[in-house]
Protein backbone atom coordinates (compact mmCIF):
# COMPACT_ATOMS: atom_id res chain seq x y z
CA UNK A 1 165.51 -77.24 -166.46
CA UNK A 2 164.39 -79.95 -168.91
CA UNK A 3 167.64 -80.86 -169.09
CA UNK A 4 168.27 -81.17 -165.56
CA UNK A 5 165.00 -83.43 -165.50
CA UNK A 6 166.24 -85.74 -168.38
CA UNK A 7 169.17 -86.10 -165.92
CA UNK A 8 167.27 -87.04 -162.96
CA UNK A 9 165.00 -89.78 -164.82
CA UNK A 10 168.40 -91.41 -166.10
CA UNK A 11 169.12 -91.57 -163.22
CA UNK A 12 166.12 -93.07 -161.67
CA UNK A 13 166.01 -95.76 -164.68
CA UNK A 14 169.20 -96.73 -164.31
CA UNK A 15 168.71 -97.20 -159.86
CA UNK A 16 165.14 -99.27 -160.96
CA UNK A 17 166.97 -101.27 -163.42
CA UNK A 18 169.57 -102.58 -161.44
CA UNK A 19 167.60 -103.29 -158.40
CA UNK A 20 165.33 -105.11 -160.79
CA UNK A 21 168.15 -107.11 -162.40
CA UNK A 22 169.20 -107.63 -158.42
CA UNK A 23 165.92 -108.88 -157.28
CA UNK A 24 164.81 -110.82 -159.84
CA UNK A 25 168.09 -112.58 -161.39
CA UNK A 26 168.22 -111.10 -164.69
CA UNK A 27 170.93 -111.41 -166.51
CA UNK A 28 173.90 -109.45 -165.00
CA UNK A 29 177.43 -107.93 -166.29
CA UNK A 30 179.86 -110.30 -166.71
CA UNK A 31 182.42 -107.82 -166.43
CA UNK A 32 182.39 -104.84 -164.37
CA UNK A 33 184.49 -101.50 -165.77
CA UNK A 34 184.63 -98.57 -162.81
CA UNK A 35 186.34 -95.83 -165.25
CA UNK A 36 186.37 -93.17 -162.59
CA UNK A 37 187.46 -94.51 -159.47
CA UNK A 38 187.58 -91.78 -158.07
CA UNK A 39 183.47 -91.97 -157.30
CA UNK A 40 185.55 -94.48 -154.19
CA UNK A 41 187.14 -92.59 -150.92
CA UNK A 42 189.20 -96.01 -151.15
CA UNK A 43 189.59 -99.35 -153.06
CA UNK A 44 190.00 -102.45 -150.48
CA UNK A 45 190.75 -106.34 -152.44
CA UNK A 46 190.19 -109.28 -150.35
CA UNK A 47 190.12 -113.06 -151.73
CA UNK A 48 189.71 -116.89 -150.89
CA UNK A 49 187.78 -116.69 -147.36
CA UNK A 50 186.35 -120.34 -148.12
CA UNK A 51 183.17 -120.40 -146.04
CA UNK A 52 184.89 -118.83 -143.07
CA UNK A 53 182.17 -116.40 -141.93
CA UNK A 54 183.37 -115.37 -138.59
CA UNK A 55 186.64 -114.75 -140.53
CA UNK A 56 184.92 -112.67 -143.15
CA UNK A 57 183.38 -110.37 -140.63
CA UNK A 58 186.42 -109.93 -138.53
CA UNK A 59 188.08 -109.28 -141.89
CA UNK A 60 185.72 -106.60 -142.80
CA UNK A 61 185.71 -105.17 -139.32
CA UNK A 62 190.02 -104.39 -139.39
CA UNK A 63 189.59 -103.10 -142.68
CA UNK A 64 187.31 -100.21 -141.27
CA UNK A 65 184.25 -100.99 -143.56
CA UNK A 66 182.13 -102.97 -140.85
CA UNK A 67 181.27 -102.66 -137.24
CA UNK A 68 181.81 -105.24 -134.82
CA UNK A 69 178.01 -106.19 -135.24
CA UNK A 70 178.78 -106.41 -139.02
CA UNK A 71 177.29 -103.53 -140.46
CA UNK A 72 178.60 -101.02 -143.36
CA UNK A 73 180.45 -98.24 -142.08
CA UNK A 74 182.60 -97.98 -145.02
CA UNK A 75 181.10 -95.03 -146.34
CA UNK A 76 182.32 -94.44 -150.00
CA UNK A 77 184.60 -97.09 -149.80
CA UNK A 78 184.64 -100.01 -152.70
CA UNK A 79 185.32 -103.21 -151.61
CA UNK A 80 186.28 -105.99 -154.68
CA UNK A 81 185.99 -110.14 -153.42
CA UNK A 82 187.74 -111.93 -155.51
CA UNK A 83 186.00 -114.94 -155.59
CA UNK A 84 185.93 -118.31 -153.55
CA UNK A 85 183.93 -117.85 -150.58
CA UNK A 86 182.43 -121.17 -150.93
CA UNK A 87 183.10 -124.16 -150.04
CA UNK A 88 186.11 -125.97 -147.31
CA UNK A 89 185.15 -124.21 -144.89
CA UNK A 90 181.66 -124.75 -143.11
CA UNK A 91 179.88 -121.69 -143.29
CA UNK A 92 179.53 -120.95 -147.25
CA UNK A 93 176.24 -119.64 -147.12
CA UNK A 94 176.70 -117.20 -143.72
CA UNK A 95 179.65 -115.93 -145.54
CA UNK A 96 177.44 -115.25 -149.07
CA UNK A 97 174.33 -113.45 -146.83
CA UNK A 98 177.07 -111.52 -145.37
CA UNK A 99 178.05 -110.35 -148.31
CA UNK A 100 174.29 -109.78 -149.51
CA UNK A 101 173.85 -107.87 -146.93
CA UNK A 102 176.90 -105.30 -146.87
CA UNK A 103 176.62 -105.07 -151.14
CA UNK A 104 172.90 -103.68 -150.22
CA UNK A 105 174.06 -101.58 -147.04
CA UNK A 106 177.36 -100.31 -149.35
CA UNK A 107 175.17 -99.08 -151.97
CA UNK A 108 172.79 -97.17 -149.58
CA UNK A 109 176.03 -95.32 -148.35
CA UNK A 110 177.17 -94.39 -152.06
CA UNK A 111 179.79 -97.18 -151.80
CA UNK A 112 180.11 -100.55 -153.29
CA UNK A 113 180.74 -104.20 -152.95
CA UNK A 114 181.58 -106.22 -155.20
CA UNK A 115 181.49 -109.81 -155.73
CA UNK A 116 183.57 -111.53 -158.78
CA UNK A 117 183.44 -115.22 -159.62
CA UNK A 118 185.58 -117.55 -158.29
CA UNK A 119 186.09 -121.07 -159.75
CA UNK A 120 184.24 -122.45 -156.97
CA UNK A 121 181.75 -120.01 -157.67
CA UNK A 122 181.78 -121.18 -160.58
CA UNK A 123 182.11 -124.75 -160.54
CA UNK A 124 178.86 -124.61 -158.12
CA UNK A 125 176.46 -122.61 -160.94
CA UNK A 126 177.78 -124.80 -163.67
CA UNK A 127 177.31 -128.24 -161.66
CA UNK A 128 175.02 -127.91 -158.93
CA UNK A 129 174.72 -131.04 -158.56
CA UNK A 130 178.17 -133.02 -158.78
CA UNK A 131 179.80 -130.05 -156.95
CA UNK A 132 177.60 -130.43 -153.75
CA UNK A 133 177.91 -133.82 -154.00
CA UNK A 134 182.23 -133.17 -153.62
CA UNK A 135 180.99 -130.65 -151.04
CA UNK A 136 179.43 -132.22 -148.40
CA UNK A 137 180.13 -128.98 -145.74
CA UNK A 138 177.81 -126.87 -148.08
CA UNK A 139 175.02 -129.41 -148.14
CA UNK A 140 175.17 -129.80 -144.67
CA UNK A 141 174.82 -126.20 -144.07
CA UNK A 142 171.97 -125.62 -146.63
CA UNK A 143 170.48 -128.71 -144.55
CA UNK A 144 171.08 -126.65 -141.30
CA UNK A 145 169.84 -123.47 -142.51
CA UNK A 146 166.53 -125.15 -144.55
CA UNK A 147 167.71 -124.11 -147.84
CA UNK A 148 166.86 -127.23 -150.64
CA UNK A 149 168.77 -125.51 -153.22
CA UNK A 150 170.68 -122.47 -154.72
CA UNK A 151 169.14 -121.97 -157.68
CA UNK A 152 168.43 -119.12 -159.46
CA UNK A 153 165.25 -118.72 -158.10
CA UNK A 154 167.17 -118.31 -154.13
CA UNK A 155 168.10 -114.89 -152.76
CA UNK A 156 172.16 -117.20 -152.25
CA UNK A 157 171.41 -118.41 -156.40
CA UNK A 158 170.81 -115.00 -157.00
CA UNK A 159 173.69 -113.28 -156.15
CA UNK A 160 175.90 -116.35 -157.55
CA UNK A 161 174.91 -115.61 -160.77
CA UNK A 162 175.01 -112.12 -160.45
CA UNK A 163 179.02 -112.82 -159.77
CA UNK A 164 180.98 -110.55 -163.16
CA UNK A 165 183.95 -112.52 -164.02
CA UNK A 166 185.69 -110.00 -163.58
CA UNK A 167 186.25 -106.46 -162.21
CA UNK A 168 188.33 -103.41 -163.95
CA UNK A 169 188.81 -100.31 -161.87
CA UNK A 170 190.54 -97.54 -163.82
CA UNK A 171 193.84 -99.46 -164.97
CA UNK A 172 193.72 -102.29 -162.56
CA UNK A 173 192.13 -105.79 -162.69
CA UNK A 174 190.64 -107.95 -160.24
CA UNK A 175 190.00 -111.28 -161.66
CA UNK A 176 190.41 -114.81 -159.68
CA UNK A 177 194.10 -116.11 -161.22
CA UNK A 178 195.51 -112.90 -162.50
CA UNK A 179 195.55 -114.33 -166.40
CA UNK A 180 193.99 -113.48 -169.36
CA UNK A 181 193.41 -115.58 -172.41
CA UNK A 182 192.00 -113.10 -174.57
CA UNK A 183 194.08 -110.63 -176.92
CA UNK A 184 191.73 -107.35 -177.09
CA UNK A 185 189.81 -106.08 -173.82
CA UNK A 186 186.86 -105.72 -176.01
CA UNK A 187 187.22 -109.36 -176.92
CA UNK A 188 187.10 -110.45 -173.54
CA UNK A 189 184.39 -108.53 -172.01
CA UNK A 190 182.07 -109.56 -175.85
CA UNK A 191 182.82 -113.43 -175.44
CA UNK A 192 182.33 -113.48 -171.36
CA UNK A 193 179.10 -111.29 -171.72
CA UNK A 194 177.88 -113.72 -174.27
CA UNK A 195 178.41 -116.52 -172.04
CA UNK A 196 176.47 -114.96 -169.50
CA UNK A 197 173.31 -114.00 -171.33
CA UNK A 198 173.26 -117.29 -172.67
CA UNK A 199 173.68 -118.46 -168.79
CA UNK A 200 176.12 -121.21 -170.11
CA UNK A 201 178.29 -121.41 -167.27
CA UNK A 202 179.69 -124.95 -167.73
CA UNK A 203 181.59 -123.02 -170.65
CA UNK A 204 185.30 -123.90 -171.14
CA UNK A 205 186.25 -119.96 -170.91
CA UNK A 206 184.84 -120.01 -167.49
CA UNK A 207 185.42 -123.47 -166.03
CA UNK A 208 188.39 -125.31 -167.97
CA UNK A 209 191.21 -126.02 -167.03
CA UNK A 210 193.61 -122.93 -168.38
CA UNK A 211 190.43 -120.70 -167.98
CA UNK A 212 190.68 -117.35 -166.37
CA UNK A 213 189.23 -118.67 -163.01
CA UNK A 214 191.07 -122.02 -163.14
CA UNK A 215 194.52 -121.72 -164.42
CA UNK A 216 197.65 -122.00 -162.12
CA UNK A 217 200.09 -119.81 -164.10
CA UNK A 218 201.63 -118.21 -161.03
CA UNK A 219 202.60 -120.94 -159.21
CA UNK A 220 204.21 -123.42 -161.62
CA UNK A 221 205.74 -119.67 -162.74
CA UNK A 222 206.55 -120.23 -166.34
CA UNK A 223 208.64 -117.20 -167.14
CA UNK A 224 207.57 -117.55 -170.74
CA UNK A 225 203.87 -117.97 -169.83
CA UNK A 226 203.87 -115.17 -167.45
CA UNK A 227 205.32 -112.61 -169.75
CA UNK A 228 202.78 -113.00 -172.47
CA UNK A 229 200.21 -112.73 -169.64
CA UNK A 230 201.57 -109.46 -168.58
CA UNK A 231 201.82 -108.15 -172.63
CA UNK A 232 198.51 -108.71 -172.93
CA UNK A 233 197.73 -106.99 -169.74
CA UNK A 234 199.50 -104.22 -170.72
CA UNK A 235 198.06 -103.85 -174.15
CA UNK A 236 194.89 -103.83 -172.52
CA UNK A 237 196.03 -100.60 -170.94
CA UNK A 238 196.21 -102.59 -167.60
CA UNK A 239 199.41 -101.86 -165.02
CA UNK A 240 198.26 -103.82 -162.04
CA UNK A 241 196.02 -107.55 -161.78
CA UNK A 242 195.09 -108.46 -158.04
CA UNK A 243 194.29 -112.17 -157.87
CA UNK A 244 193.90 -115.09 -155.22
CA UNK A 245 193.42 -119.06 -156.15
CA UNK A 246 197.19 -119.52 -155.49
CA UNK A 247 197.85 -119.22 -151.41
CA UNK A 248 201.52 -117.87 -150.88
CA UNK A 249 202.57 -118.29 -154.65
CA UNK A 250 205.51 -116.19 -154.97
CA UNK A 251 206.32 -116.71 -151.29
CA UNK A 252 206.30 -120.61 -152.21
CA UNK A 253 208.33 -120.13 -155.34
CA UNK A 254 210.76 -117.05 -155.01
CA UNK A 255 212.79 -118.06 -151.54
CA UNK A 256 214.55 -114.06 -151.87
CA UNK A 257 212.35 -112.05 -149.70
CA UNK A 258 213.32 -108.68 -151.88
CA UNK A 259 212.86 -110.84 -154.95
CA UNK A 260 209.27 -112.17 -153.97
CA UNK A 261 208.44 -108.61 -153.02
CA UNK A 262 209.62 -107.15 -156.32
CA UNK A 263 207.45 -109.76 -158.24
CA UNK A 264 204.65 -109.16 -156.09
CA UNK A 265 204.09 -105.72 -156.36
CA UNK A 266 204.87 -104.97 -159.81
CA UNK A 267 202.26 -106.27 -162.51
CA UNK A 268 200.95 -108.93 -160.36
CA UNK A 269 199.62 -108.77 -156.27
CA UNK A 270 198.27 -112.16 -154.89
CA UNK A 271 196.02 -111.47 -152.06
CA UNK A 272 195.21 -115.53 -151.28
CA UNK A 273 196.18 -116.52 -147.61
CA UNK A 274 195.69 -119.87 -147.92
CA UNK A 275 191.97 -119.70 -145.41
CA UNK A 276 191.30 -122.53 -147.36
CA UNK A 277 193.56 -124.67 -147.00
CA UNK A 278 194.29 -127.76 -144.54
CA UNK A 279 196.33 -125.22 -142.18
CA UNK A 280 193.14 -123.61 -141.45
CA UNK A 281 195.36 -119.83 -141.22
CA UNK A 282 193.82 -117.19 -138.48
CA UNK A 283 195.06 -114.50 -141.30
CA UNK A 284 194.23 -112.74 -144.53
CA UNK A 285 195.96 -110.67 -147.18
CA UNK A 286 194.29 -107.65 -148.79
CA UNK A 287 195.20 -104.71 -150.70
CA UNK A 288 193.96 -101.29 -149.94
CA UNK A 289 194.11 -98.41 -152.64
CA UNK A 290 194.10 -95.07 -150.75
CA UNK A 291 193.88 -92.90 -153.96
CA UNK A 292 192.04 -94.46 -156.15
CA UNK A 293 191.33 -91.59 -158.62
CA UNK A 294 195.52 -92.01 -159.54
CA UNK A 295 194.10 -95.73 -160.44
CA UNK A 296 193.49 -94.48 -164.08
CA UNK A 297 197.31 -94.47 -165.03
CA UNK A 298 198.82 -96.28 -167.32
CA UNK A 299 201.87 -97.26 -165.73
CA UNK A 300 202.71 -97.48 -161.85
CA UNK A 301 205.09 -95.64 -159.95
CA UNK A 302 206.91 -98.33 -157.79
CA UNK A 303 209.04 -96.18 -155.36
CA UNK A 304 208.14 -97.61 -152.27
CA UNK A 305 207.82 -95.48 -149.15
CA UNK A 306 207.14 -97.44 -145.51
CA UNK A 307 203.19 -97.27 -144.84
CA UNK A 308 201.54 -96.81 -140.96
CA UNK A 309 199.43 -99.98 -139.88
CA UNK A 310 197.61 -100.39 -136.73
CA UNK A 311 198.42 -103.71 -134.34
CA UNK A 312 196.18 -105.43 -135.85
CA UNK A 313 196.53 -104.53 -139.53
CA UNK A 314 199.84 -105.83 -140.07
CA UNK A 315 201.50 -105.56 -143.94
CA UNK A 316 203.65 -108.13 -146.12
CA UNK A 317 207.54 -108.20 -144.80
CA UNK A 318 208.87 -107.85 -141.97
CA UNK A 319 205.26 -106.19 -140.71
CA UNK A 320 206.42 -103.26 -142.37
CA UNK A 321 203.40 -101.50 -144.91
CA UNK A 322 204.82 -100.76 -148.36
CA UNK A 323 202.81 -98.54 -150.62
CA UNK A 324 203.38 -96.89 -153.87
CA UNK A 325 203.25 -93.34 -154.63
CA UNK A 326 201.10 -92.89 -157.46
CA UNK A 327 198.33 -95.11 -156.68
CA UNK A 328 199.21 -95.46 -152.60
CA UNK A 329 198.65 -98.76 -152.46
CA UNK A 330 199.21 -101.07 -149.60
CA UNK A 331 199.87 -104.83 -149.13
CA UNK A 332 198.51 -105.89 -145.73
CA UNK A 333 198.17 -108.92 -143.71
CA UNK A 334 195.38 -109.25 -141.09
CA UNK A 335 196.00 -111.54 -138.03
CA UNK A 336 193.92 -113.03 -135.50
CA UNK A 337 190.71 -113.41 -137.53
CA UNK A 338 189.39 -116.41 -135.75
């Protein structure tokens, strides 16, 4: 009995702490570790929306975690962004309330949403100032909505800074570029978490140039580069990184269709779409983990078996759905989102 009670006030503590740290912008995790996925029904990635609102909800609705009106129905579902929602496109701060408002109506429902950093995200907490200044669409937005700032002291501040860097589920990481620059996981998470409790955000390791939310690895696709990324991963214990920041990368770079999907499905799966971009695309990529408790392996089945999608959940080649056995995990492509 006392035991059970010990158990219970835990538990309590640790629900009054975090809405706390929520509410009043205390300083947060700067990187998130989920060791037992299997707490999730399902893991969904999605990345790069830009300030495309409308976009973000349609998203949210094909995935099956949101109604049409935009609220949680995702039950126990965890749902990882993957940074940049700000910024290009004119709705930055809809899209961040949006996301407010399912993390709070996720955790209510024993599931979770999850925010990481972007280096937009970034950028804008480092440099307020300078950044708005190169982002006209925000301020004119915040000018619309009657928002002076987003500071730490906003709700939209808030949650900014509340951003981890990055996001470890089991043996897979979600982080913005899908490279590492430290050696040891320990490392990493020690020199990030000091970074954030010191709220130094205009911090090289966070915002320069070969940082882990601003390098382009992928795309100029240095073979030498890109296999000490993956070592590291994998002596780090981690099979699988999901990124964005790079729209189309190994579509742009590999022409082979079999050769682009074999690169993009092994160590590395890049879920940008390009919403950001001058093309203005009506679609999104995300990944969906169907079993997440077989996230916790070490390495990754890749037999591929042909996945089931809906009209309008349509996957990566050919509109064909290829998952993976072991962790079930599917590459889709969402159309018509505006």
């Amino acid at each position: 009995m006392k035991l059970d009670f010990v158990k219970n006030l835990s538990l309590i503590a640790c629900v009054l702490i975090t809405t706390l740290c929520t509410h009043y912008g205390y300083a947060s995790e700067a990187v998130v570790e989920i060791l037992n996925p299997s707490t999730y029904s399902r893991v969904i990635a999605v990345s790069d929306l830009h300030g495309r609102a409308k976009a973000g909800r349609k998203l949210m609705q094909a995935l099956g975690v949101a109604s049409e009106d935009g609220a949680w129905i995702g039950g126990k579902s965890l749902v990882v962004v993957i940074g940049d929602s700000v910024a290009k496109g004119d709705h930055s701060i809809k899209l961040l309330r949006y996301w407010m408002k399912l993390e709070k109506e996720a955790q209510a429902a024993g599931g979770k949403l999850l925010h990481t950093l972007g280096n937009h995200e970034a950028r804008l907490i480092s440099r307020p100032s300078s950044y708005l200044a190169q982002h006209p669409e925000i301020l004119d937005e915040m000018e619309e909505l009657g928002l002076k700032t987003l500071g730490e002291t906003t709700k939209e501040g808030k949650f900014l800074r509340r951003m981890p860097v990055a996001a470890r589920v089991g043996n897979v990481l979600f982080i913005h570029t899908g490279t590492v620059e430290h050696k040891s996981w320990e490392l990493l998470k020690k020199d990030y978490q000091k970074i954030f409790d010191s709220k130094k955000y205009n911090h090289p390791l966070l915002i320069g140039d070969d940082s882990i939310l601003e390098a382009k690895m992928y795309g100029e696709y240095d073979q030498k580069l890109v296999s000490q990324n993956f070592k590291k991963l994998k002596e780090m214990d981690i099979h699988t990184v999901v990124f964005g920041h790079e729209p189309g990368v190994f579509l742009d770079h590999i022409r082979d269709p079999a050769t682009a999907l074999k690169q993009n499905t092994q160590q590395a799966i890049n879920i940008d779409f390009g919403m950001g971009g001058k093309s203005k695309a009506k679609q999104a990529r995300a990944i969906l983990f169907t079993k997440p408790e077989n996230m916790t392996s070490k390495t990754l089945d890749l037999t591929t078996v042909k996945a089931t999608t809906e009209d309008t959940v349509k996957s990566f080649f050919n509109d064909e759905g290829f998952c993976f056995e072991k962790t079930l995990r599917k590459l889709l492509i969402i159309r018509d989102l505006e």
